[in-house]
Protein backbone atom coordinates (compact mmCIF):
# COMPACT_ATOMS: atom_id res chain seq x y z
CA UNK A 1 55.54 -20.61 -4.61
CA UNK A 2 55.63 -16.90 -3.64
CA UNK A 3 56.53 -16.00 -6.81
CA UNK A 4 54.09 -18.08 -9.04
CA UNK A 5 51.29 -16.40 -7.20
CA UNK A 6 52.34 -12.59 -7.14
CA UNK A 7 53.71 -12.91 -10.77
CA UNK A 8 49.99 -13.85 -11.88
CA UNK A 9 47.77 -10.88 -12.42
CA UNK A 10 45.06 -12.13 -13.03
CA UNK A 11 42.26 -11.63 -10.09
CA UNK A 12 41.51 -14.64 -8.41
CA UNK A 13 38.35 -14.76 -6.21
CA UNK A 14 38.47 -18.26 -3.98
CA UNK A 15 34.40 -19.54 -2.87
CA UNK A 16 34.50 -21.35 0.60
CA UNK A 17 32.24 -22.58 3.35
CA UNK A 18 34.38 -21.47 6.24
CA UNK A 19 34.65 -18.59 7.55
CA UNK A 20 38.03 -16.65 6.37
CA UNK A 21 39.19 -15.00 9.68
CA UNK A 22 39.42 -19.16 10.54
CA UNK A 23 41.22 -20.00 7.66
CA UNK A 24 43.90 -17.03 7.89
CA UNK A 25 44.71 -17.84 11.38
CA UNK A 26 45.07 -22.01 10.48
CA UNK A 27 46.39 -22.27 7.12
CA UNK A 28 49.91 -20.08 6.05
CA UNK A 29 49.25 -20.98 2.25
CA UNK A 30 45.72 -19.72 2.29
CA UNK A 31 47.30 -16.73 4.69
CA UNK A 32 49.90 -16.45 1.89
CA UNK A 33 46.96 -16.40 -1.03
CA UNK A 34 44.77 -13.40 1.19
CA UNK A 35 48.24 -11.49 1.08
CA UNK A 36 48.17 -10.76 -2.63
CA UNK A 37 46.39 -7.67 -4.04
CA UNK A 38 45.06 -9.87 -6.71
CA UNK A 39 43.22 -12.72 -4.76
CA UNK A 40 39.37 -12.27 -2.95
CA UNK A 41 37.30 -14.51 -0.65
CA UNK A 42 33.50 -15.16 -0.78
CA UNK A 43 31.91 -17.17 1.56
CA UNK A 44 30.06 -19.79 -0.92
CA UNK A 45 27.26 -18.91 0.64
CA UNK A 46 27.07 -15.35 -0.22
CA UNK A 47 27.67 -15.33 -3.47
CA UNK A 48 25.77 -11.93 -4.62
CA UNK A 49 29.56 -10.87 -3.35
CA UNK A 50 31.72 -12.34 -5.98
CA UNK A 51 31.06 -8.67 -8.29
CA UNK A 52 31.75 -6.96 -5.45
CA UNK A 53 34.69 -8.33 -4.51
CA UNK A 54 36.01 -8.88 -8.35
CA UNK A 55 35.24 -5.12 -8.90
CA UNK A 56 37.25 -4.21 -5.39
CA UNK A 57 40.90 -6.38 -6.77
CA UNK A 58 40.15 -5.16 -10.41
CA UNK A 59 40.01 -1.42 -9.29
CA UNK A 60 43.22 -2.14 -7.46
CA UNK A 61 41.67 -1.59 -4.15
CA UNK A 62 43.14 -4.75 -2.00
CA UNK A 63 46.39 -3.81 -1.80
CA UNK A 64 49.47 -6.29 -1.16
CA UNK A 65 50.20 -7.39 2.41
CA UNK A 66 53.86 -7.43 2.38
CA UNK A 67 54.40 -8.58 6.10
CA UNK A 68 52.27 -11.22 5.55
CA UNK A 69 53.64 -12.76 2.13
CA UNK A 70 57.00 -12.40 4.71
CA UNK A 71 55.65 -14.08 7.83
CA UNK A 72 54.52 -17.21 5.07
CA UNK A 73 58.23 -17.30 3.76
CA UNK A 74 59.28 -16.91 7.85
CA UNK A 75 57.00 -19.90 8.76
CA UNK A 76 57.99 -22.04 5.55
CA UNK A 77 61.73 -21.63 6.40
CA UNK A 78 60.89 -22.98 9.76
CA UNK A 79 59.12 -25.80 8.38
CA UNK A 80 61.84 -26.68 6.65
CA UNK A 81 64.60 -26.17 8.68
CA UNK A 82 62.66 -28.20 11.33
CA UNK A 83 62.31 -31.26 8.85
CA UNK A 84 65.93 -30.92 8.26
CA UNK A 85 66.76 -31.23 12.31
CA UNK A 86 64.11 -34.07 12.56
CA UNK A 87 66.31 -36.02 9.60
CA UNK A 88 70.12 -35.31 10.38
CA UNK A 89 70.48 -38.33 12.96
CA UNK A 90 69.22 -40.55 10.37
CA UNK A 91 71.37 -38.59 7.41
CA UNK A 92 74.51 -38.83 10.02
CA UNK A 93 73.89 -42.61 10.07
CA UNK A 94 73.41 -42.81 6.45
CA UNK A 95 75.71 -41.85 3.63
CA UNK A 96 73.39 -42.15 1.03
CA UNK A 97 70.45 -40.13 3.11
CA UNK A 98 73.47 -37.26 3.70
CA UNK A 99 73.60 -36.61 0.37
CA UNK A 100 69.73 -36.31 0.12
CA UNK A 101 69.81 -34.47 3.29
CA UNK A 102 72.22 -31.39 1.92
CA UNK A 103 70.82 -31.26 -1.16
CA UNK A 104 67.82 -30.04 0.48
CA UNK A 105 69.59 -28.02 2.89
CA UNK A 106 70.66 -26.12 0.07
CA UNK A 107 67.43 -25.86 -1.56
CA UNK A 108 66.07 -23.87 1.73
CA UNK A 109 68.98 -21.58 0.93
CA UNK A 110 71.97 -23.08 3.91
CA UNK A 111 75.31 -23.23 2.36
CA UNK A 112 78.87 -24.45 3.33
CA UNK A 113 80.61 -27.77 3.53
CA UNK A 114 78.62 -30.42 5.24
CA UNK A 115 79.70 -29.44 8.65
CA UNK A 116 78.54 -26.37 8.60
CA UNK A 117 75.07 -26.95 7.26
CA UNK A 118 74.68 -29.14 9.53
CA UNK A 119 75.88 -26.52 12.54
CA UNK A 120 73.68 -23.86 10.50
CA UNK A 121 70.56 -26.39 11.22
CA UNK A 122 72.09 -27.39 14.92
CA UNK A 123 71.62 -23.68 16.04
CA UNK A 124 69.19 -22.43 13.97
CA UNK A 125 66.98 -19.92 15.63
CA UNK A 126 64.66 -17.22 12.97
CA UNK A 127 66.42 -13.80 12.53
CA UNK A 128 64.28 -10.87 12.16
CA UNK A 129 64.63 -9.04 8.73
CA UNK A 130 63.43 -6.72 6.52
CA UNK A 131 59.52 -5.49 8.17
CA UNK A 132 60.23 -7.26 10.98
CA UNK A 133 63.88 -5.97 11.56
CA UNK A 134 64.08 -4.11 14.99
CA UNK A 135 60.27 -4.74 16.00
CA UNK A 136 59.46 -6.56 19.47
CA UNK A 137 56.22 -7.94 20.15
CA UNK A 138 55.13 -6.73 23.47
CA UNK A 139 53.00 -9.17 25.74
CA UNK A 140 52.25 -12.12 27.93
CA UNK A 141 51.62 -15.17 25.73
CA UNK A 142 50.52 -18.38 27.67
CA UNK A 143 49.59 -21.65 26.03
CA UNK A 144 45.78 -22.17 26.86
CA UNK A 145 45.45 -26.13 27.10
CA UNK A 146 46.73 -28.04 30.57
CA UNK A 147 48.66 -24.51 31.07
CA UNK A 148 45.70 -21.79 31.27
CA UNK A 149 43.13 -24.46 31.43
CA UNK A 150 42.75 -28.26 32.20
CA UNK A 151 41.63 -30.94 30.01
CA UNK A 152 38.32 -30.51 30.56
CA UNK A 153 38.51 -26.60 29.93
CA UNK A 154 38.29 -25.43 33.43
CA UNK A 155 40.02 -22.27 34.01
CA UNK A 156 43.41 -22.47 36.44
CA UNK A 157 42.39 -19.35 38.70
CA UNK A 158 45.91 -19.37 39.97
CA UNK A 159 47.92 -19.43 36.33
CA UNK A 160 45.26 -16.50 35.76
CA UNK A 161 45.61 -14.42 39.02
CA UNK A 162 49.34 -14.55 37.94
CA UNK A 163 48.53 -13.17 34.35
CA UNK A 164 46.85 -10.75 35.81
CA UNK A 165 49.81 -9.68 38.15
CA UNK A 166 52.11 -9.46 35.08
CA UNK A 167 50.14 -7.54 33.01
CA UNK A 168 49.35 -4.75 35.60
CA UNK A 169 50.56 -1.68 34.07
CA UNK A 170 50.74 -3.03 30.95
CA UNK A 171 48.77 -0.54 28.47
CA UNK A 172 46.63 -3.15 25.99
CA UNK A 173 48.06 -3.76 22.52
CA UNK A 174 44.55 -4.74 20.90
C-alpha cells in the first residue's frame, strides 16, 4: 500500500469535515496518506484553501515524513502479526486453516518451516530499526480510563499525586 501511494505523483488534496490533528492521531492509513509530500488536507469547510494548499505540494513545499510512512508500516506489522497470534490455536487444530495460516505468515514477511513461524509469532515483540534504531522515548505514560480516572471521569488524586512524584526532576519533553 506504501508503495502505490508514494509511487503516485500526482498531488492529491483530500476535503473533510473533521478536524485533521483528530484524524492523524485515530486513523494510521489517513496518518500514512498526511506522510507523503504529495497529499494535502482541507477542511470541507474552508475550501478558499484547496489553491493554497495545491500550490504548497506542487511547489514541493510538504516534504515527505519518513518516520511516519515507518511508524504506519510498524503499526501494520503489528496488526498483522497480532491476527496471526489470535488464529494459530485454531490453525494448530486445523490442517487445512495451517496452511492458510503460513501462507499469510509469509505474506507479512516471517519465514522458516512451520515451527518456526509459528515461534517467530509466539515471541514476537517490535524491533526498532532504521529512524527509530537506538531512540528511547522518555516519559511516564498512564492509561487515562479506570487507571487515571474512573468511569465517570473523576480524577484518582492518588494515581496523580504519584505521577507527580515520578516525574519530579523530569525536564518536560513537549
Amino acid at each position: 500500500m506504501i508503495k502505490e501511494y508514494s509511487s503516485n505523483k500526482e498531488n492529491i488534496i483530500i476535503l473533510g469535515f473533521e478536524n485533521e490533528k483528530y484524524l492523524l492521531a485515530d486513523d494510521p492509513d489517513f496518518s500514512l496518506l498526511m506522510s507523503l509530500s504529495n497529499v494535502g488536507f482541507v477542511d470541507i469547510l474552508k475550501l478558499n484553501n484547496i489553491i493554497a494548499e495545491y500550490n504548497r505540494l506542487t511547489k514541493g513545499e510538504k516534504k515527505e515524513d519518513k518516520i511516519g510512512i515507518e511508524i504506519y508500516s510498524y503499526q501494520l506489522l503489528e496488526r498483522e502479526i497480532g491476527i496471526l497470534r489470535h488464529n494459530l490455536n485454531y490453525a494448530l487444530s486445523n490442517p487445512k486453516e495451517m496452511e492458510s495460516w503460513l501462507k499469510k505468515a509469509k505474506t507479512v514477511g516471517l519465514d522458516g518451516t512451520q515451527e518456526q513461524i509459528i515461534s517467530q509469532v509466539k515471541n514476537w515483540t517490535p524491533q526498532t530499526s532504521g529512524a527509530f534504531d537506538g531512540k528511547y522515548l522518555e516519559g511516564i505514560f498512564v492509561d487515562a480510563l479506570d487507571t487515571l480516572f474512573d468511569k465517570d471521569w473523576h480524577l484518582f488524586t492518588e494515581v496523580r499525586k504519584a505521577i507527580e512524584k515520578m516525574a519530579k526532576g523530569k525536564k518536560e519533553l513537549l
